[in-house]
C-alpha atoms as a PDB file:
ATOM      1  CA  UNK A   1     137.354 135.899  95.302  1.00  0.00           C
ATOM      2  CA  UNK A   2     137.341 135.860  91.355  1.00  0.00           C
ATOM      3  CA  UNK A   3     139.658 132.815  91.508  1.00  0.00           C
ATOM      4  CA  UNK A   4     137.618 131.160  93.337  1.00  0.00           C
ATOM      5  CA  UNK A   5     134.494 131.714  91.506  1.00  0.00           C
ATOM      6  CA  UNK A   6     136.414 131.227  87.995  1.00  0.00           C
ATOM      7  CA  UNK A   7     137.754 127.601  89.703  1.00  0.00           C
ATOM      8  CA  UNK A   8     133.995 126.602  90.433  1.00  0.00           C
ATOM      9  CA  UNK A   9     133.251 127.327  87.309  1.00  0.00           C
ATOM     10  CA  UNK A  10     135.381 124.970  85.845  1.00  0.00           C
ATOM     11  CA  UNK A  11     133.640 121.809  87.669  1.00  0.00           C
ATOM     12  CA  UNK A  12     130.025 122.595  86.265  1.00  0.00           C
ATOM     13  CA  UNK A  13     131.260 120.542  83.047  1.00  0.00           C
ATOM     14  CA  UNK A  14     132.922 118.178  84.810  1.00  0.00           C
ATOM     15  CA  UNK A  15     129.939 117.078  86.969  1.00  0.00           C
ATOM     16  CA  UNK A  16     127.504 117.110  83.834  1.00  0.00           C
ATOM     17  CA  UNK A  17     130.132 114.398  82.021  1.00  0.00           C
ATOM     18  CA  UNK A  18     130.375 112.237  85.343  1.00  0.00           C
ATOM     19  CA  UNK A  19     126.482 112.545  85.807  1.00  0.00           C
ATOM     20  CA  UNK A  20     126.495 111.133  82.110  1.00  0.00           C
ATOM     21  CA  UNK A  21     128.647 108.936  82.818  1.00  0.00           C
ATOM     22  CA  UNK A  22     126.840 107.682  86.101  1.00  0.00           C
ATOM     23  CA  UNK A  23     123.633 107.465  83.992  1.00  0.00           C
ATOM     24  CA  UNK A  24     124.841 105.406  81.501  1.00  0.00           C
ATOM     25  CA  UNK A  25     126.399 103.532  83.555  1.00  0.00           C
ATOM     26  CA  UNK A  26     122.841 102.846  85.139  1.00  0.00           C
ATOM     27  CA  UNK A  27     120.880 101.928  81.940  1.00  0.00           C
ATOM     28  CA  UNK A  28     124.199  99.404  81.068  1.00  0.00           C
ATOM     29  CA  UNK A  29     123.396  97.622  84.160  1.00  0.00           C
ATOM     30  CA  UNK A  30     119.908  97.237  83.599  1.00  0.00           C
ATOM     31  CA  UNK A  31     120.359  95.921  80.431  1.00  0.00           C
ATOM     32  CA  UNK A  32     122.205  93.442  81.857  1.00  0.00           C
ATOM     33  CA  UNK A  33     119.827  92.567  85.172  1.00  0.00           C
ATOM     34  CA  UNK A  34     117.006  92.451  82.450  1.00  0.00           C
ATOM     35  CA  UNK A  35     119.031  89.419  80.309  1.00  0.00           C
ATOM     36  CA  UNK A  36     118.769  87.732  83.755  1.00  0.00           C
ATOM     37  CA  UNK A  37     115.006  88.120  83.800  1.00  0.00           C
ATOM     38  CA  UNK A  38     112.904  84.858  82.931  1.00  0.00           C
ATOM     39  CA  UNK A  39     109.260  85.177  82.039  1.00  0.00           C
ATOM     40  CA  UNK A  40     107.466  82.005  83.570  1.00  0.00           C
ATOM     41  CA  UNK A  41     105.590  79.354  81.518  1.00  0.00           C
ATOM     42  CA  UNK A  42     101.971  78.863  81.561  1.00  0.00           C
ATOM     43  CA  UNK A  43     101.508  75.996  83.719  1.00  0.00           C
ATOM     44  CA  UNK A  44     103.502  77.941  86.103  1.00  0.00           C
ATOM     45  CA  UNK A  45     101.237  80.988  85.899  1.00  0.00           C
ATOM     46  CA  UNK A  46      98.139  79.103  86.557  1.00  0.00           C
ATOM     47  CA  UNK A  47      99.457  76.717  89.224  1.00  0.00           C
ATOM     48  CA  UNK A  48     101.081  79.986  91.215  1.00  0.00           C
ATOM     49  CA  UNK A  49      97.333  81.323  90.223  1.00  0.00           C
ATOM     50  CA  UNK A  50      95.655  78.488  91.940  1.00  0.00           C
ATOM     51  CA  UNK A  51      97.847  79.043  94.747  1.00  0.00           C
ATOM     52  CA  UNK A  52      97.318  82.303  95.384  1.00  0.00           C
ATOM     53  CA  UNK A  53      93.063  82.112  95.237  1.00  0.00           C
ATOM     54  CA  UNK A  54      93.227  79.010  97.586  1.00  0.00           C
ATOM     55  CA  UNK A  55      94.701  80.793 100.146  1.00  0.00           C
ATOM     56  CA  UNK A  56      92.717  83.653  99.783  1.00  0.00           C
ATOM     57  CA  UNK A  57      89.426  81.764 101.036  1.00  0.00           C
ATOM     58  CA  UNK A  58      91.203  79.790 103.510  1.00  0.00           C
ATOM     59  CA  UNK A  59      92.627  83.178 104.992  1.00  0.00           C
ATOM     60  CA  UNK A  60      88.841  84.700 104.117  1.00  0.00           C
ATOM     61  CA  UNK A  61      87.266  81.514 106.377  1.00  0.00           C
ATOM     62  CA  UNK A  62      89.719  82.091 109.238  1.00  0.00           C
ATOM     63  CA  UNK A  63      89.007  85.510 110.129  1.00  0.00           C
ATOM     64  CA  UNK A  64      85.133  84.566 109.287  1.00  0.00           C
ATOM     65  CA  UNK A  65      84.965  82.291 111.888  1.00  0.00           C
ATOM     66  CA  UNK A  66      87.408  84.456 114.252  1.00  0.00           C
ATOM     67  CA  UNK A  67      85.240  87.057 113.885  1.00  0.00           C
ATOM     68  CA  UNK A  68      81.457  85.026 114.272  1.00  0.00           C
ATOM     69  CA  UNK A  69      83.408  83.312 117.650  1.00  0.00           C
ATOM     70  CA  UNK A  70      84.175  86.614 119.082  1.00  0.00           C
ATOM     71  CA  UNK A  71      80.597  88.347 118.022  1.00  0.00           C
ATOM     72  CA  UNK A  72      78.920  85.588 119.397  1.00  0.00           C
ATOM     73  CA  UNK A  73      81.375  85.191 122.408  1.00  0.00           C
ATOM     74  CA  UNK A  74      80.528  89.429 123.145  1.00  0.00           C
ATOM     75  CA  UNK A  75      76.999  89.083 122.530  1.00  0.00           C
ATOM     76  CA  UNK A  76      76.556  86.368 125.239  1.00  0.00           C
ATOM     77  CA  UNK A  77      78.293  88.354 127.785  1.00  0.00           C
ATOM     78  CA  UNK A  78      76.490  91.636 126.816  1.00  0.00           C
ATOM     79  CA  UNK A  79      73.364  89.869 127.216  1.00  0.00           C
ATOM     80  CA  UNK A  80      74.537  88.116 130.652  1.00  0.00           C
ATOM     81  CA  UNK A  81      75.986  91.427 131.574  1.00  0.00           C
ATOM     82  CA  UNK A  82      72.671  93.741 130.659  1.00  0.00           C
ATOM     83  CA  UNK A  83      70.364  90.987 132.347  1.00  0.00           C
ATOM     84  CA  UNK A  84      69.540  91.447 136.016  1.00  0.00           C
END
């Protein structure tokens, strides 16, 4: 039983250099992902811009007038429904 607690011992350093190891490792690699990384122009920044607000109120007037047609839709038929 000592042995074996005196041989587990032994690994507790060995871990802590491969975590270290593992961890540097890491930041090496994103060092190098981050030279791949291009920061985008101005023009492209406010086209992608324009982009993204136009389709906002396209996608905003869609579900508007989804959601007047099926108020209006409901309201007729709750009213035809409620009637006699």
């Amino acid at each position: 039983m000592a042995k074996a607690i005196a041989v587990a011992g032994d690994g507790g350093m060995e871990r802590a250099k491969g975590q270290w190891e593992r961890f540097t490792g890491f930041l090496g690699d994103v060092r190098s992902e981050m030279r791949k990384v291009s920061t985008p122009s101005t023009t492209e920044t406010r086209t992608t811009t324009a982009v993204v607000i136009v389709t906002v109120f396209a996608f905003a007037a869609y579900f508007w007038l989804v959601d007047f047609g099926i108020n209006q839709s409901l309201n007729k038929l709750i009213t035809k429904l409620t009637a006699h």
